[in-house]
PDB file of N, CA and C in Angstrom:
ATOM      1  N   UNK A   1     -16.199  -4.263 -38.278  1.00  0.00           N
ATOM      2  CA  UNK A   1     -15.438  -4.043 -37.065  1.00  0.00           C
ATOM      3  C   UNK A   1     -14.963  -2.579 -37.017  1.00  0.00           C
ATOM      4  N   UNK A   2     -14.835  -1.818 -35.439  1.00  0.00           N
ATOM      5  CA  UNK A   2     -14.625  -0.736 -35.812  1.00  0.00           C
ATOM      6  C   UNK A   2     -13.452  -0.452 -35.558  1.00  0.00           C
ATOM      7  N   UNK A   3     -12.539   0.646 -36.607  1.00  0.00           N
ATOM      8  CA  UNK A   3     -10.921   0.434 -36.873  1.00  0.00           C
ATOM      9  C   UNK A   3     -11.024   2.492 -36.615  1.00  0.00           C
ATOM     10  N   UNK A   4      -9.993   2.946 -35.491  1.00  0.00           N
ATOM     11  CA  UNK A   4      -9.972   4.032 -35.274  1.00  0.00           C
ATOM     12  C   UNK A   4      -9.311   4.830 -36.882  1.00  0.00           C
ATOM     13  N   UNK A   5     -10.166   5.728 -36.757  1.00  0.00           N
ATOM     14  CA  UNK A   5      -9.693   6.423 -38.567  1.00  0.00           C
ATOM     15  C   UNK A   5      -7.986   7.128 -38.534  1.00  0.00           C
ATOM     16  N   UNK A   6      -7.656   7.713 -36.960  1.00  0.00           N
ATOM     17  CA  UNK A   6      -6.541   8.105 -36.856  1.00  0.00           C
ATOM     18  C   UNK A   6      -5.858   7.747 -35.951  1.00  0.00           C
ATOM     19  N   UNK A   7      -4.487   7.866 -35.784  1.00  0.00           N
ATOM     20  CA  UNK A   7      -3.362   7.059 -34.554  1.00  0.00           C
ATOM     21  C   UNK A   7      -3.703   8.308 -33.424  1.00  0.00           C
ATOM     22  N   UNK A   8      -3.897   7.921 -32.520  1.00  0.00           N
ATOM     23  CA  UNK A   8      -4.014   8.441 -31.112  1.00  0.00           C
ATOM     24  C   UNK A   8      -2.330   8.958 -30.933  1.00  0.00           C
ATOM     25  N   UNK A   9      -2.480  10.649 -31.139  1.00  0.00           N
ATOM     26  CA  UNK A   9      -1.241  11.429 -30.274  1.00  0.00           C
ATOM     27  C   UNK A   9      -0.940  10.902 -28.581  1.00  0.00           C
ATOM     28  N   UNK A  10       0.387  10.768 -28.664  1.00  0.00           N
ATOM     29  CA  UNK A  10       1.070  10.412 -27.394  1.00  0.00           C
ATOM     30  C   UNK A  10       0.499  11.422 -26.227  1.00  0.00           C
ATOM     31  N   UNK A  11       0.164  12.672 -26.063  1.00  0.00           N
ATOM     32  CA  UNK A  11      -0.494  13.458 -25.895  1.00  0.00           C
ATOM     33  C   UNK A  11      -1.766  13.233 -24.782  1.00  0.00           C
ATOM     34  N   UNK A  12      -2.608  12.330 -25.666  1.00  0.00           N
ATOM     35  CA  UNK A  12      -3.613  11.983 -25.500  1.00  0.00           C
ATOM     36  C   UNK A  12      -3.547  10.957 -24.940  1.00  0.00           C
ATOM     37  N   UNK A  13      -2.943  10.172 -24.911  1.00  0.00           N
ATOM     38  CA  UNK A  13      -2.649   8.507 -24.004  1.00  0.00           C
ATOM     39  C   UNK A  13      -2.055   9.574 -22.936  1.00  0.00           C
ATOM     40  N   UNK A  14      -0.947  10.288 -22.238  1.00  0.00           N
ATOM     41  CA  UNK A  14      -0.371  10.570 -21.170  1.00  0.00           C
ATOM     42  C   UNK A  14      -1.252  11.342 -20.353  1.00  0.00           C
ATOM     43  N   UNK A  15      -2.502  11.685 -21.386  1.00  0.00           N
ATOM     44  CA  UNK A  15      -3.429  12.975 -19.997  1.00  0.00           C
ATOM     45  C   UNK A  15      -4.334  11.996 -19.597  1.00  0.00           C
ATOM     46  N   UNK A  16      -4.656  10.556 -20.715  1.00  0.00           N
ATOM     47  CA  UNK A  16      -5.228   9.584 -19.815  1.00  0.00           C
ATOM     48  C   UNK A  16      -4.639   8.989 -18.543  1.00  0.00           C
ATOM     49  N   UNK A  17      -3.322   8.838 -18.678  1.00  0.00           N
ATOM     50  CA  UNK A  17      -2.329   8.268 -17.545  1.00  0.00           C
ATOM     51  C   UNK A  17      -2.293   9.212 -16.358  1.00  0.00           C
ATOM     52  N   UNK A  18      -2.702  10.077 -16.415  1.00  0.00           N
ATOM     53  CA  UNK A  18      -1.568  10.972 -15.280  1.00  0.00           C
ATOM     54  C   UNK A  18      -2.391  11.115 -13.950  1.00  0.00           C
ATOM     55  N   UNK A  19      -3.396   9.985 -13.414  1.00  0.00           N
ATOM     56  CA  UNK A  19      -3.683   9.557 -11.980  1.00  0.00           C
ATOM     57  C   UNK A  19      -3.416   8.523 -12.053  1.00  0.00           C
ATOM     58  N   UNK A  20      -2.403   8.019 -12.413  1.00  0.00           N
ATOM     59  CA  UNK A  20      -1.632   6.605 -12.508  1.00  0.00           C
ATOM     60  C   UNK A  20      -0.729   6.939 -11.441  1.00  0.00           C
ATOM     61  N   UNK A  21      -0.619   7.358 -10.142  1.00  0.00           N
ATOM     62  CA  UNK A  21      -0.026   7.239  -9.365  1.00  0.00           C
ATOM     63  C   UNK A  21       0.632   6.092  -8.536  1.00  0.00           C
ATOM     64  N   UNK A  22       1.305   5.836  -7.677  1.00  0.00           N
ATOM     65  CA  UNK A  22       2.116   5.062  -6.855  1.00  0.00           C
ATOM     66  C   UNK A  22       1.287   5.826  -5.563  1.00  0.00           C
ATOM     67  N   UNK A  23       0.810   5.054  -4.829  1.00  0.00           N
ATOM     68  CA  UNK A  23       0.711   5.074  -3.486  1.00  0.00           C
ATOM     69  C   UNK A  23       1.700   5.376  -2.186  1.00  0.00           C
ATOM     70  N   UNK A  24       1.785   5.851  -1.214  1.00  0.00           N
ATOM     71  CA  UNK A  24       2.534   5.324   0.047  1.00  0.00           C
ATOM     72  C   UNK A  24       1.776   4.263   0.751  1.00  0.00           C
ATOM     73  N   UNK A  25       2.245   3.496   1.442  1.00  0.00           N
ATOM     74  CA  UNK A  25       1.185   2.765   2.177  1.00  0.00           C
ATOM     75  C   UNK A  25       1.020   3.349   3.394  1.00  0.00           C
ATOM     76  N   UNK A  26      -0.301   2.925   3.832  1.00  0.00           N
ATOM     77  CA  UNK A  26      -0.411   3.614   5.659  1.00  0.00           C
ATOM     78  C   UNK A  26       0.230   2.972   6.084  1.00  0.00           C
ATOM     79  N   UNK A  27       0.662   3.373   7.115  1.00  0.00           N
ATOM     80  CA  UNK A  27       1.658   3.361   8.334  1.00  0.00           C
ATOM     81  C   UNK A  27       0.800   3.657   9.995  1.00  0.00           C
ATOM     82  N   UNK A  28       0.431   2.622  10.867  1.00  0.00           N
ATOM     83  CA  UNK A  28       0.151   3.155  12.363  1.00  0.00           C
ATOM     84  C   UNK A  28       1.442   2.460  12.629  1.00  0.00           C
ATOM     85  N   UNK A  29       1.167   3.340  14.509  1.00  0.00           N
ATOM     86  CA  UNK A  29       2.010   3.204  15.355  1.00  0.00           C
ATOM     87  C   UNK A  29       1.280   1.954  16.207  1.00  0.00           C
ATOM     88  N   UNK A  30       2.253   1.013  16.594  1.00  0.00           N
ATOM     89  CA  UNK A  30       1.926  -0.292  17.721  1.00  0.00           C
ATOM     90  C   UNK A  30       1.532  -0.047  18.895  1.00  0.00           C
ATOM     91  N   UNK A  31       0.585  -0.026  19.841  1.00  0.00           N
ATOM     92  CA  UNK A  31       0.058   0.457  20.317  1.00  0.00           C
ATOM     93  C   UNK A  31       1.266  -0.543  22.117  1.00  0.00           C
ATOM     94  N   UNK A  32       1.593  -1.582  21.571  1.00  0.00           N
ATOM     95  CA  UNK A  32       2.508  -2.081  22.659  1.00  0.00           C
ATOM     96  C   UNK A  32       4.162  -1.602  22.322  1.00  0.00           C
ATOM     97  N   UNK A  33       4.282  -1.759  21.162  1.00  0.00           N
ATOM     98  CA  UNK A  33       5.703  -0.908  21.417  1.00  0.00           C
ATOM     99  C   UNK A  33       6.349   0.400  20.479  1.00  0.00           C
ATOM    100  N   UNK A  34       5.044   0.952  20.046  1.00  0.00           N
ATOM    101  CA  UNK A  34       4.904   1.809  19.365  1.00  0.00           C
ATOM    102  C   UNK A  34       6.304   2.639  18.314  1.00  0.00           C
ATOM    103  N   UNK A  35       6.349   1.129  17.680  1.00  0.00           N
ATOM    104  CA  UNK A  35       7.168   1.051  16.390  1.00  0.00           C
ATOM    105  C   UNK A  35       5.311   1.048  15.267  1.00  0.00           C
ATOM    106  N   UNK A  36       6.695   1.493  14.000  1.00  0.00           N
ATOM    107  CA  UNK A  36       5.624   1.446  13.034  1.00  0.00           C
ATOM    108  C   UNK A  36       5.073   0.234  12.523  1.00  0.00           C
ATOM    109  N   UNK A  37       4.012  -0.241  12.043  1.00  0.00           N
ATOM    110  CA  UNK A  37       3.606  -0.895  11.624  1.00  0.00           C
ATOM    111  C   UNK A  37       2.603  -1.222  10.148  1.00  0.00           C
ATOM    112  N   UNK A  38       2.295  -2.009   9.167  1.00  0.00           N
ATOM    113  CA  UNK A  38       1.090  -2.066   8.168  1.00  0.00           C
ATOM    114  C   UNK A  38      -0.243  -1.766   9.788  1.00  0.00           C
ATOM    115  N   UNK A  39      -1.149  -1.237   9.027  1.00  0.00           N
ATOM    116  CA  UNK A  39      -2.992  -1.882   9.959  1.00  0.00           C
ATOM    117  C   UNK A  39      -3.365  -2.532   9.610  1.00  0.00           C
ATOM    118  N   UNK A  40      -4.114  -3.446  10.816  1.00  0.00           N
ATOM    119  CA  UNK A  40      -4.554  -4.739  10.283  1.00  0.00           C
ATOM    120  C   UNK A  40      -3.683  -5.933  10.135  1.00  0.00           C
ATOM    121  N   UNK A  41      -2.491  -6.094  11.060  1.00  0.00           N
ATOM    122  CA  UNK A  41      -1.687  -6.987  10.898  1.00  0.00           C
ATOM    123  C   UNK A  41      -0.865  -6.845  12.436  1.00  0.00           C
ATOM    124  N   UNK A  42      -0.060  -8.108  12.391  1.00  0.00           N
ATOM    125  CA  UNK A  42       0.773  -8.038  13.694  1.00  0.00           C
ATOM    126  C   UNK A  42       1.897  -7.507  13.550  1.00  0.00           C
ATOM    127  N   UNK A  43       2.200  -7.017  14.620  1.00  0.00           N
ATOM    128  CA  UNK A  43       3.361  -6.396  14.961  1.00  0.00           C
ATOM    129  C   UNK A  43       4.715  -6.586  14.484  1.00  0.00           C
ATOM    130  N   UNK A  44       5.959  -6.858  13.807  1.00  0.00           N
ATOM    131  CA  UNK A  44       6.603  -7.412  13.736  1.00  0.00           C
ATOM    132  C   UNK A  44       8.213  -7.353  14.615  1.00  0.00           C
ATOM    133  N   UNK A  45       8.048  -6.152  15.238  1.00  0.00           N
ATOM    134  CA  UNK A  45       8.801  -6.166  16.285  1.00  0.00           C
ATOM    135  C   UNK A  45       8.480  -6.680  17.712  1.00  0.00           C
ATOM    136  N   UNK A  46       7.197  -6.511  18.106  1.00  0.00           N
ATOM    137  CA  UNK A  46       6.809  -7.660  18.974  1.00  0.00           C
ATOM    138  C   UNK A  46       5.804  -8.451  19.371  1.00  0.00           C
ATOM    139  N   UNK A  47       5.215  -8.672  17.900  1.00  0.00           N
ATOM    140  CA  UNK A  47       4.092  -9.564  17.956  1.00  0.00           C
ATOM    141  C   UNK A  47       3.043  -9.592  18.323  1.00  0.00           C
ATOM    142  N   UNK A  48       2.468  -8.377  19.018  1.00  0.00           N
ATOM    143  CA  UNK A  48       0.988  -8.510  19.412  1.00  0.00           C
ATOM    144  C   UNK A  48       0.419  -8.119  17.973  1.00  0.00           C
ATOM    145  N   UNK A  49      -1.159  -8.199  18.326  1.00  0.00           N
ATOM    146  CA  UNK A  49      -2.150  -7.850  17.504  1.00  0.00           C
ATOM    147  C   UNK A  49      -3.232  -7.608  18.716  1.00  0.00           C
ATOM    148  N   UNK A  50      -4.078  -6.889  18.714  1.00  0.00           N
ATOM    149  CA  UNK A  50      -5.209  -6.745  19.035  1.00  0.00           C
ATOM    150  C   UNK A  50      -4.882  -7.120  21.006  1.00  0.00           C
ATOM    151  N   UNK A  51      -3.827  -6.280  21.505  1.00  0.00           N
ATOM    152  CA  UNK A  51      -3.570  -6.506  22.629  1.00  0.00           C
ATOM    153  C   UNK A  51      -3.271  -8.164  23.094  1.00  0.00           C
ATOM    154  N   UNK A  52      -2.770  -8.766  22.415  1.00  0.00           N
ATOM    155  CA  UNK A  52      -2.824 -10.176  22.436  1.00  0.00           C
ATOM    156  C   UNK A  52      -1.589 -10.625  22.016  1.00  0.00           C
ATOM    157  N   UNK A  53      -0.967 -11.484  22.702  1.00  0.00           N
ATOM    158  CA  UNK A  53       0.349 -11.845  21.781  1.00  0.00           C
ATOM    159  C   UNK A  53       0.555 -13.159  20.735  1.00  0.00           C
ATOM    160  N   UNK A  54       0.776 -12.802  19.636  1.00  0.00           N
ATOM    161  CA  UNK A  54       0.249 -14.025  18.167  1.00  0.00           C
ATOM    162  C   UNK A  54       1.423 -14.388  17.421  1.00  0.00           C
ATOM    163  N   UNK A  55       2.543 -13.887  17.696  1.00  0.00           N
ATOM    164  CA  UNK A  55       3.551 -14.405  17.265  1.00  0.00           C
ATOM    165  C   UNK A  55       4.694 -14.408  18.413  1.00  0.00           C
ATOM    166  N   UNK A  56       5.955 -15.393  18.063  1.00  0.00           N
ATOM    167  CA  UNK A  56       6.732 -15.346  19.094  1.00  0.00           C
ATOM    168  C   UNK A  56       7.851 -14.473  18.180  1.00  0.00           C
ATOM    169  N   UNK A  57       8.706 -13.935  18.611  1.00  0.00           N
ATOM    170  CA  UNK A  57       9.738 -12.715  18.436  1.00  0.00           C
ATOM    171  C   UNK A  57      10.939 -12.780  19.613  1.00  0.00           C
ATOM    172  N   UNK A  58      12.069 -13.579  18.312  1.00  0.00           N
ATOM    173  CA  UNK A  58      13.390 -13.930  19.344  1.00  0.00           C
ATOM    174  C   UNK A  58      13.931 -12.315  18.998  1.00  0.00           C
ATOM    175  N   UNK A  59      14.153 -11.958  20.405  1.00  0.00           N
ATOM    176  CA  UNK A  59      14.770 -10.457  20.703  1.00  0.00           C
ATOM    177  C   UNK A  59      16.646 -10.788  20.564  1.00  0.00           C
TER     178      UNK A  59
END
């Protein structure tokens, strides 16, 4: 079995890590009430999707 001959410097593990980033997520604008929104999902301020209304939203 193969057993590394020396301990891996901390060094060397952190320059592997360092595109270990955190994301932002995208963000569009609602095209009916042009609050922000995820893409690809409904609205949650007023429920359309795809010019269509798919959820109900007590104002």
């Amino acid at each position: 079995m193969a057993v590394p001959k020396r301990k891996q410097s901390s060094t060397r593990g952190a320059k592997r890590r360092t595109h270990w980033k955190a994301s932002r997520p995208t963000l569009v604008k609602c095209p009916q009430c042009h609050e922000v929104k995820m893409p690809h999902r409904a609205c949650p301020s007023c429920g359309y999707y795809d010019g269509k209304q798919v959820l109900e939203v007590a104002e």
